[in-house]
PDB file of N, CA and C in Angstrom:
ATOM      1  N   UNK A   1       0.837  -1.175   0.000  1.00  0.00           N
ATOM      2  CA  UNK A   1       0.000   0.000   0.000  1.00  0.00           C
ATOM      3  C   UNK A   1       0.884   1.240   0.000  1.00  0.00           C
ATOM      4  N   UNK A   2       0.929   1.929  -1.393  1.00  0.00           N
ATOM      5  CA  UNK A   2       1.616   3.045  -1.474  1.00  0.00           C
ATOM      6  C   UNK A   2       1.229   4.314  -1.250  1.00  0.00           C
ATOM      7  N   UNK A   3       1.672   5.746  -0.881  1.00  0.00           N
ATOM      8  CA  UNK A   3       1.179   6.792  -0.470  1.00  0.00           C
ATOM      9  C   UNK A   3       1.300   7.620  -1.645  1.00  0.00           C
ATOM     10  N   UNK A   4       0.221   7.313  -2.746  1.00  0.00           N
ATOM     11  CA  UNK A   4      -0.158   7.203  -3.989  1.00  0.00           C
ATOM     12  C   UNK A   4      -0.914   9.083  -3.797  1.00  0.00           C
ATOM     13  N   UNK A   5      -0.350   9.947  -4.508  1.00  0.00           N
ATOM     14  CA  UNK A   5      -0.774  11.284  -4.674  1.00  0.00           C
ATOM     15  C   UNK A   5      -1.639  11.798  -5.554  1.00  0.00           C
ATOM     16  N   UNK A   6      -2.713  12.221  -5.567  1.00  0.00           N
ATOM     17  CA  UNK A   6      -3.589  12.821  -7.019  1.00  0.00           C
ATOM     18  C   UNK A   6      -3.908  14.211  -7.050  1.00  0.00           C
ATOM     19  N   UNK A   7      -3.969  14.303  -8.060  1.00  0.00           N
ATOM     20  CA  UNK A   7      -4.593  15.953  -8.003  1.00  0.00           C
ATOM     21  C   UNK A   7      -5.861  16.402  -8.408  1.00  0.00           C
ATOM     22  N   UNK A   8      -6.396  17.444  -7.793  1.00  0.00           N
ATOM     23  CA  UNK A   8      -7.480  18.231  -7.898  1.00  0.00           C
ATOM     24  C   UNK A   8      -8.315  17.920  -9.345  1.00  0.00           C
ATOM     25  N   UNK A   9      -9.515  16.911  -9.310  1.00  0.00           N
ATOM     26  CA  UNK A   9     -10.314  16.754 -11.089  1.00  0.00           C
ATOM     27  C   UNK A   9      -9.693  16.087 -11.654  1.00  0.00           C
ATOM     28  N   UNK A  10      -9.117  15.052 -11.017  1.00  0.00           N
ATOM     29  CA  UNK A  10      -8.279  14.261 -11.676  1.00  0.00           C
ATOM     30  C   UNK A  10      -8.832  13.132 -12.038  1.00  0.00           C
ATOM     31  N   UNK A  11      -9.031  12.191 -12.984  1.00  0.00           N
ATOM     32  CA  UNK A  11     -10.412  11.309 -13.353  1.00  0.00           C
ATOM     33  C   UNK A  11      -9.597   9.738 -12.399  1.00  0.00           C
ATOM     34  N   UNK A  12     -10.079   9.536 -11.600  1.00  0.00           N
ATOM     35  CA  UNK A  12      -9.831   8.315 -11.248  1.00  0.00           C
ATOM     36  C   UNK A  12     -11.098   6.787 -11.144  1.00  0.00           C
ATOM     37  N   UNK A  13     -10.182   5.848 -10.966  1.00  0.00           N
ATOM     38  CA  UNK A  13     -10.787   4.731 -10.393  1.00  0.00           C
ATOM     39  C   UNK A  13     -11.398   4.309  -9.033  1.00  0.00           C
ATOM     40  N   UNK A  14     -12.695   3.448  -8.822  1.00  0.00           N
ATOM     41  CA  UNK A  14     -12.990   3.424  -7.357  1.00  0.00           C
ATOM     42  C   UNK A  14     -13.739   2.060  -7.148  1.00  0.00           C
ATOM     43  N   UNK A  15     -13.359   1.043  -6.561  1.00  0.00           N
ATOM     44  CA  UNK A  15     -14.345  -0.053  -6.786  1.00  0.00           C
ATOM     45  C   UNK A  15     -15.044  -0.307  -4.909  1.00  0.00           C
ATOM     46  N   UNK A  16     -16.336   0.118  -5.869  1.00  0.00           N
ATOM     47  CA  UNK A  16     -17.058  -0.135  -4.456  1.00  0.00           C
ATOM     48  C   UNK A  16     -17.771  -1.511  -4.049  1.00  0.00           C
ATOM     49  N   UNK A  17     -17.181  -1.908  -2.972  1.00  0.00           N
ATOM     50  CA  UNK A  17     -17.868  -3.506  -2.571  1.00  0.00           C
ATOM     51  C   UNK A  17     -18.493  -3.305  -1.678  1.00  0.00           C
ATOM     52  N   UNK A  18     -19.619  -2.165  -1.221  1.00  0.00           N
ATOM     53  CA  UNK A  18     -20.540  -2.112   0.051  1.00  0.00           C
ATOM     54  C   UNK A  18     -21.589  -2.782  -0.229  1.00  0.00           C
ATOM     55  N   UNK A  19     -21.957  -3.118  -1.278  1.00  0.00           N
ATOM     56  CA  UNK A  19     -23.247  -3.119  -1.215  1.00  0.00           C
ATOM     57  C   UNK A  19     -23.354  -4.831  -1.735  1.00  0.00           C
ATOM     58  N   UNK A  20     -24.340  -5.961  -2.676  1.00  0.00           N
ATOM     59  CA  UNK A  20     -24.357  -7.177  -2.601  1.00  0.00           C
ATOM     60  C   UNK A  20     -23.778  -7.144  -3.922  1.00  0.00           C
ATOM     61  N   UNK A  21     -23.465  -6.363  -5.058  1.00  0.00           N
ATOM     62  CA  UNK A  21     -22.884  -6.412  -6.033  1.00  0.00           C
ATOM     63  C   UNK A  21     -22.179  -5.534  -6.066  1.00  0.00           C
ATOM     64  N   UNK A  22     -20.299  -5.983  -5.919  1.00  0.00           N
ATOM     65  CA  UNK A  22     -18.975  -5.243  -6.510  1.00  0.00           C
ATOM     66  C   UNK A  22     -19.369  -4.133  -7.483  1.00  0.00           C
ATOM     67  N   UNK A  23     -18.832  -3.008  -7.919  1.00  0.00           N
ATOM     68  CA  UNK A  23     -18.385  -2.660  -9.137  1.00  0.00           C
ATOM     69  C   UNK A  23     -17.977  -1.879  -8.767  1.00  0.00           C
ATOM     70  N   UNK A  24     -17.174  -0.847 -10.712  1.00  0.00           N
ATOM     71  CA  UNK A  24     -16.330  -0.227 -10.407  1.00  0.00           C
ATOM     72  C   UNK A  24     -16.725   0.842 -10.876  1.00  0.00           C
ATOM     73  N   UNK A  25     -16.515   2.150 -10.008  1.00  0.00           N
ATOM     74  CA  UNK A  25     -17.108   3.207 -10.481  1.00  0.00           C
ATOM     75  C   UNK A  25     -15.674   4.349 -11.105  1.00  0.00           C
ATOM     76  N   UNK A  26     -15.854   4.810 -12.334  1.00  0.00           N
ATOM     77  CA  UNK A  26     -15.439   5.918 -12.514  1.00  0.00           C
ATOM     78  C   UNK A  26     -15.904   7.283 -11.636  1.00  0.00           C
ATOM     79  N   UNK A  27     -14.705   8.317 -11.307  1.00  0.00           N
ATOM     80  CA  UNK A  27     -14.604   8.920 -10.394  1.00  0.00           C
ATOM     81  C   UNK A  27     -13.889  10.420 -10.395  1.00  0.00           C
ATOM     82  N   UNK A  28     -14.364  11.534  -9.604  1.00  0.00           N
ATOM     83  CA  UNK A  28     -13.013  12.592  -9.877  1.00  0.00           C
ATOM     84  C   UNK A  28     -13.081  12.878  -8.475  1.00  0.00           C
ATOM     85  N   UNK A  29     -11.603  13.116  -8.212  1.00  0.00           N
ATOM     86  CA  UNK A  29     -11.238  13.829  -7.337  1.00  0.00           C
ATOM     87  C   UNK A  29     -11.617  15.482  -6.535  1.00  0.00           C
ATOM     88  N   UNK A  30     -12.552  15.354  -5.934  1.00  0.00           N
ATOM     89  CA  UNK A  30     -12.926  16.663  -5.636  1.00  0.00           C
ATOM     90  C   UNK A  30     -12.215  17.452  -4.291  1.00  0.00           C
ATOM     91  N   UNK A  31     -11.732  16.680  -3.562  1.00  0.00           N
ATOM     92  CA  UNK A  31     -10.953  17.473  -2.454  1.00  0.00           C
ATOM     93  C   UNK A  31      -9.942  16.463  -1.520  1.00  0.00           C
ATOM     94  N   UNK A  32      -9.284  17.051  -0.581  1.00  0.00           N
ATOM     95  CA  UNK A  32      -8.569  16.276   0.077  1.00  0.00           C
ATOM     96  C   UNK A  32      -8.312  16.747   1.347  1.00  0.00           C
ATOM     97  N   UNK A  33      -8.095  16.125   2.724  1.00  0.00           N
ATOM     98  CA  UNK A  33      -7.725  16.303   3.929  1.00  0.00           C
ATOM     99  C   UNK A  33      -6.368  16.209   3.933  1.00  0.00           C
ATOM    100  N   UNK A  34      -5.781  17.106   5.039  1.00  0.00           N
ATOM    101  CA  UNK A  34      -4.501  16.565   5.126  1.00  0.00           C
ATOM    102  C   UNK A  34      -4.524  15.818   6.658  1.00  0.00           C
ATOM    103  N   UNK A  35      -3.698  14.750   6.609  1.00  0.00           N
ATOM    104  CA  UNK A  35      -3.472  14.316   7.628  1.00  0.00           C
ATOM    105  C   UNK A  35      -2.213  13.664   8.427  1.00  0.00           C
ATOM    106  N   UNK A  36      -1.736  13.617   9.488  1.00  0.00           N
ATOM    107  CA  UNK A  36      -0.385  12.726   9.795  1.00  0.00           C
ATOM    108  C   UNK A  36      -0.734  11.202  10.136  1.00  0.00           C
ATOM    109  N   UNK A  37      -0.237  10.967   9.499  1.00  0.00           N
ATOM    110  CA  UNK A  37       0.258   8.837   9.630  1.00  0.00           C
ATOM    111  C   UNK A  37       0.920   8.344   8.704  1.00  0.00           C
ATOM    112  N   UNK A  38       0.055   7.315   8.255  1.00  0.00           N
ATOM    113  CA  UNK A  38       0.790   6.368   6.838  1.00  0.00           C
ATOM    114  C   UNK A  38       0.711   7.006   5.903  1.00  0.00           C
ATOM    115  N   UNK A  39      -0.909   8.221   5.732  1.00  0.00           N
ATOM    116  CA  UNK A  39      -1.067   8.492   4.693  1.00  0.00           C
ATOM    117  C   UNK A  39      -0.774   9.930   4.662  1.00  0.00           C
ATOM    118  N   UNK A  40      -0.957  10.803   3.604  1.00  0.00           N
ATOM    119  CA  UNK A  40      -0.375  11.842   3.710  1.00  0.00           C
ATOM    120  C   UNK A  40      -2.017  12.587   3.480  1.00  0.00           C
ATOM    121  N   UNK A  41      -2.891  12.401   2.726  1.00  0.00           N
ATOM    122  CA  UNK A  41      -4.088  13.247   2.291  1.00  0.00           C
ATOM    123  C   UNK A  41      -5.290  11.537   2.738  1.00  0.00           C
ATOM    124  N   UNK A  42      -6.392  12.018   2.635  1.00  0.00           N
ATOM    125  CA  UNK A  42      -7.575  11.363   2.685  1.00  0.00           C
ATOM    126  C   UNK A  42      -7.953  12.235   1.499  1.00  0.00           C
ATOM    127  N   UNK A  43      -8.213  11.384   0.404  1.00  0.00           N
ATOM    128  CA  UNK A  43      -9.494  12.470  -1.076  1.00  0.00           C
ATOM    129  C   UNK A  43     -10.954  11.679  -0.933  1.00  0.00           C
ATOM    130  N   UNK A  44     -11.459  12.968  -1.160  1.00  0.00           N
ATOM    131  CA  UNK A  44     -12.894  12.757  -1.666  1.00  0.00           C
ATOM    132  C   UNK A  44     -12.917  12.857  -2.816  1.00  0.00           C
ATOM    133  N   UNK A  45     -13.567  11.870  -3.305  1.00  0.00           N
ATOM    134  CA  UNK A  45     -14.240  11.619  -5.015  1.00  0.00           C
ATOM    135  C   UNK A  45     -15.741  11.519  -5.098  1.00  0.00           C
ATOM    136  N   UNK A  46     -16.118  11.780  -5.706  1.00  0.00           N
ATOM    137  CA  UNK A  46     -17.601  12.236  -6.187  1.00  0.00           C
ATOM    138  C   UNK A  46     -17.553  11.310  -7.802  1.00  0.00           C
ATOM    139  N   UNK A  47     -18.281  10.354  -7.730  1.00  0.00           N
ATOM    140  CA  UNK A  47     -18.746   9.548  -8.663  1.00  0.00           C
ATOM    141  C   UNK A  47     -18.873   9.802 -10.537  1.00  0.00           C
ATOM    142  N   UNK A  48     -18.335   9.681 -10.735  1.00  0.00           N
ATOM    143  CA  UNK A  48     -19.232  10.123 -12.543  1.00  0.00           C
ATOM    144  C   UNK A  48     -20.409   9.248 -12.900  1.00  0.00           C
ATOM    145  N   UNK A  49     -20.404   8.272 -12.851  1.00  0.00           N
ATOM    146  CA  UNK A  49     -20.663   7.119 -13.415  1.00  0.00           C
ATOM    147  C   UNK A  49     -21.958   6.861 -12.467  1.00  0.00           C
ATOM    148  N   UNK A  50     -21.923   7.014 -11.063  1.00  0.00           N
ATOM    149  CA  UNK A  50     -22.881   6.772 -10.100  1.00  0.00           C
ATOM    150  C   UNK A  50     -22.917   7.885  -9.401  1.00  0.00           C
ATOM    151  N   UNK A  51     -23.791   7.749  -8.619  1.00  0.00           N
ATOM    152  CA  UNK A  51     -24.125   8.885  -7.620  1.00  0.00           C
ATOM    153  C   UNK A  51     -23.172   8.539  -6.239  1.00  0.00           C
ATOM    154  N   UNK A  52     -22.155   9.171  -6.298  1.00  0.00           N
ATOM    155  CA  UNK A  52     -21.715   8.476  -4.806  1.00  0.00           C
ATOM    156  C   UNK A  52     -20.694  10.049  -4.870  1.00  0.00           C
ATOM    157  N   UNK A  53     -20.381  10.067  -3.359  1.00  0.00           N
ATOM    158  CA  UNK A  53     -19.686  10.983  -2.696  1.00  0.00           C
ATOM    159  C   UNK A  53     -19.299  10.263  -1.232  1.00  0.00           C
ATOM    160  N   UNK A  54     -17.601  10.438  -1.415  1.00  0.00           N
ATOM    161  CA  UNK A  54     -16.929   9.300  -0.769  1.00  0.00           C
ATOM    162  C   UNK A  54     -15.505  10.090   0.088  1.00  0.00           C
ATOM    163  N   UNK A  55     -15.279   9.947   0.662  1.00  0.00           N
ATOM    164  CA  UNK A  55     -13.870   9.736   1.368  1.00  0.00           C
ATOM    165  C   UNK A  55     -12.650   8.898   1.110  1.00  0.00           C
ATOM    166  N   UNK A  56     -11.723   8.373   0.239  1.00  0.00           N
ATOM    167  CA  UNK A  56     -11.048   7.160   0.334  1.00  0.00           C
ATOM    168  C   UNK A  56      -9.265   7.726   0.450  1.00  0.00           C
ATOM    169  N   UNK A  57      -8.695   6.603   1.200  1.00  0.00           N
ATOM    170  CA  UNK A  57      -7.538   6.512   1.478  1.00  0.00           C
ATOM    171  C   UNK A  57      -7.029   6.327   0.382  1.00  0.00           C
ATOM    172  N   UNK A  58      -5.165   6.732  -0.323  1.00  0.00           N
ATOM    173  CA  UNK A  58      -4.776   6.869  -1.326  1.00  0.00           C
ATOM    174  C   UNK A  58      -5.270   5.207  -2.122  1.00  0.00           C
ATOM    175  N   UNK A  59      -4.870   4.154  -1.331  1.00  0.00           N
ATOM    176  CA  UNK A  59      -4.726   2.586  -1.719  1.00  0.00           C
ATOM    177  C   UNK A  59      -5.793   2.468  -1.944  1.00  0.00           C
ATOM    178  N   UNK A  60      -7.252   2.964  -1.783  1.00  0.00           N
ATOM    179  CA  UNK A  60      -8.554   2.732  -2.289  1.00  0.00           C
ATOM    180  C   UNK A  60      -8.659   3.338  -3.846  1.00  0.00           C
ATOM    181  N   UNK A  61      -8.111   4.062  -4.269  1.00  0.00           N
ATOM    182  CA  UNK A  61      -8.285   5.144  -5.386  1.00  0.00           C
ATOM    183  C   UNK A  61      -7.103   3.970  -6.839  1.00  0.00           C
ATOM    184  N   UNK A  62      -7.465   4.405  -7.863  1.00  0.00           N
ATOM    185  CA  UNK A  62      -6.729   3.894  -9.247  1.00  0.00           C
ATOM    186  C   UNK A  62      -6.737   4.689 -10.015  1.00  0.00           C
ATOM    187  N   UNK A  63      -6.011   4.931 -10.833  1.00  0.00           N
ATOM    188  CA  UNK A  63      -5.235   5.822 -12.264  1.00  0.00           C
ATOM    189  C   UNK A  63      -5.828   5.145 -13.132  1.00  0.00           C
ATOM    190  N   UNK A  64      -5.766   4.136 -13.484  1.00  0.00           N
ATOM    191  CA  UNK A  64      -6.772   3.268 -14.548  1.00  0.00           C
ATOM    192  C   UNK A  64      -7.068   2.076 -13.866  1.00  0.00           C
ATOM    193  N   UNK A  65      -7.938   1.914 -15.308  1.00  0.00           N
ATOM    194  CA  UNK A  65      -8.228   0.292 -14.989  1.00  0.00           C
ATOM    195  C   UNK A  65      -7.320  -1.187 -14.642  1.00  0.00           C
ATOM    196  N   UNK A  66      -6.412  -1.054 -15.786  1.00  0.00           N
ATOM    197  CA  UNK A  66      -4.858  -1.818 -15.424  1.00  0.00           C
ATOM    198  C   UNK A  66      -4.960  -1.713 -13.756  1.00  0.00           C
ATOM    199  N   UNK A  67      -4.402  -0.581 -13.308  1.00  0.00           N
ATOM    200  CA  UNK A  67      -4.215  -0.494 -12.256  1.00  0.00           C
ATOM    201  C   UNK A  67      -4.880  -1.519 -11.087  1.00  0.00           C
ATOM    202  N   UNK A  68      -5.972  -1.134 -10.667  1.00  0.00           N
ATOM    203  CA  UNK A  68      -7.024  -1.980 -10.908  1.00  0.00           C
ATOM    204  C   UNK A  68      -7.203  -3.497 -10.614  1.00  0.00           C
ATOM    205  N   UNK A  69      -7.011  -3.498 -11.881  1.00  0.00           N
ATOM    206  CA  UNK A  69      -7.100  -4.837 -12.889  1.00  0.00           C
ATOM    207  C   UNK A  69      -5.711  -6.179 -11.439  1.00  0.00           C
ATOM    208  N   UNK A  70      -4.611  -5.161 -11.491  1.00  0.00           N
ATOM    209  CA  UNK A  70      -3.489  -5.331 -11.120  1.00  0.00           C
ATOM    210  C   UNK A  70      -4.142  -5.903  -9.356  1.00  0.00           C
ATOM    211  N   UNK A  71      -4.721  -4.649  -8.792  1.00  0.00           N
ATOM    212  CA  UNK A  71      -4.450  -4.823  -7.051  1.00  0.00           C
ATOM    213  C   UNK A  71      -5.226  -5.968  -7.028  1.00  0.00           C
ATOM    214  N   UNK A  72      -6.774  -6.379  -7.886  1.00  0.00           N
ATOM    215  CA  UNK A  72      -7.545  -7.411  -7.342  1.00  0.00           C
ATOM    216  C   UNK A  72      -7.299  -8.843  -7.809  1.00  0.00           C
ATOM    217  N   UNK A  73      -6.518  -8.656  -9.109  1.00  0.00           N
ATOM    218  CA  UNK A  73      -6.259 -10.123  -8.928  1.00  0.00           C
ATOM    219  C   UNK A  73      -4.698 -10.556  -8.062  1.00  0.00           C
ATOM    220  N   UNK A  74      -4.253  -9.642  -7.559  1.00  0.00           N
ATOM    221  CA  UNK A  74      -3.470 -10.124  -6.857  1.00  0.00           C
ATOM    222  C   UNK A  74      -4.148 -10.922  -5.325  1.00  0.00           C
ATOM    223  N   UNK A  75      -5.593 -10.277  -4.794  1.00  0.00           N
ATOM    224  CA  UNK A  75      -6.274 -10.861  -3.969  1.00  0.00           C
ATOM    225  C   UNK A  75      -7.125 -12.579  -4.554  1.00  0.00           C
ATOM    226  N   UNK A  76      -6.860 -12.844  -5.935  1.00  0.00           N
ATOM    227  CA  UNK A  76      -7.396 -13.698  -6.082  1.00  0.00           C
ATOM    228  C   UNK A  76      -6.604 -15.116  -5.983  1.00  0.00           C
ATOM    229  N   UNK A  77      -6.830 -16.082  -5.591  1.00  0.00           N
ATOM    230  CA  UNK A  77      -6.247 -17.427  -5.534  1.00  0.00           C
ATOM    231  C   UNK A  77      -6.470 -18.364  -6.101  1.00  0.00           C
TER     232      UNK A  77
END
């Protein structure tokens, strides 16, 4: 888990698993907290694709799909 930086409207990735069906929502970056620990910012993204307005830690957020593509099948076995 890297302390992965974005900027302001920046079109990102977001896959939400709250609910009984996964998916992945396209996303922009609308603001950020600063904070001290592991991470350096907390961003909020605001949905394109869906209606959602969110909070996520850098390791929740993706640059593309690859990206993505990359963190979850590494969870797969």
């Amino acid at each position: 888990m890297e302390n992965k930086h974005f900027k302001m409207n920046e079109e990102v990735y977001i896959f939400e698993n709250r609910t009984d069906e996964p998916r992945i929502i396209k996303a922009t970056i609308t603001g950020a907290i600063k904070r001290e620990g592991i991470y350096d910012y907390i961003y909020q993204v605001e949905g394109q694709t869906e209606s959602i307005q969110d909070y996520r830690l850098p390791y929740q957020i993706y640059k593309s799909l690859d990206e993505l593509k990359e963190d979850i099948l590494a969870y797969v076995i």
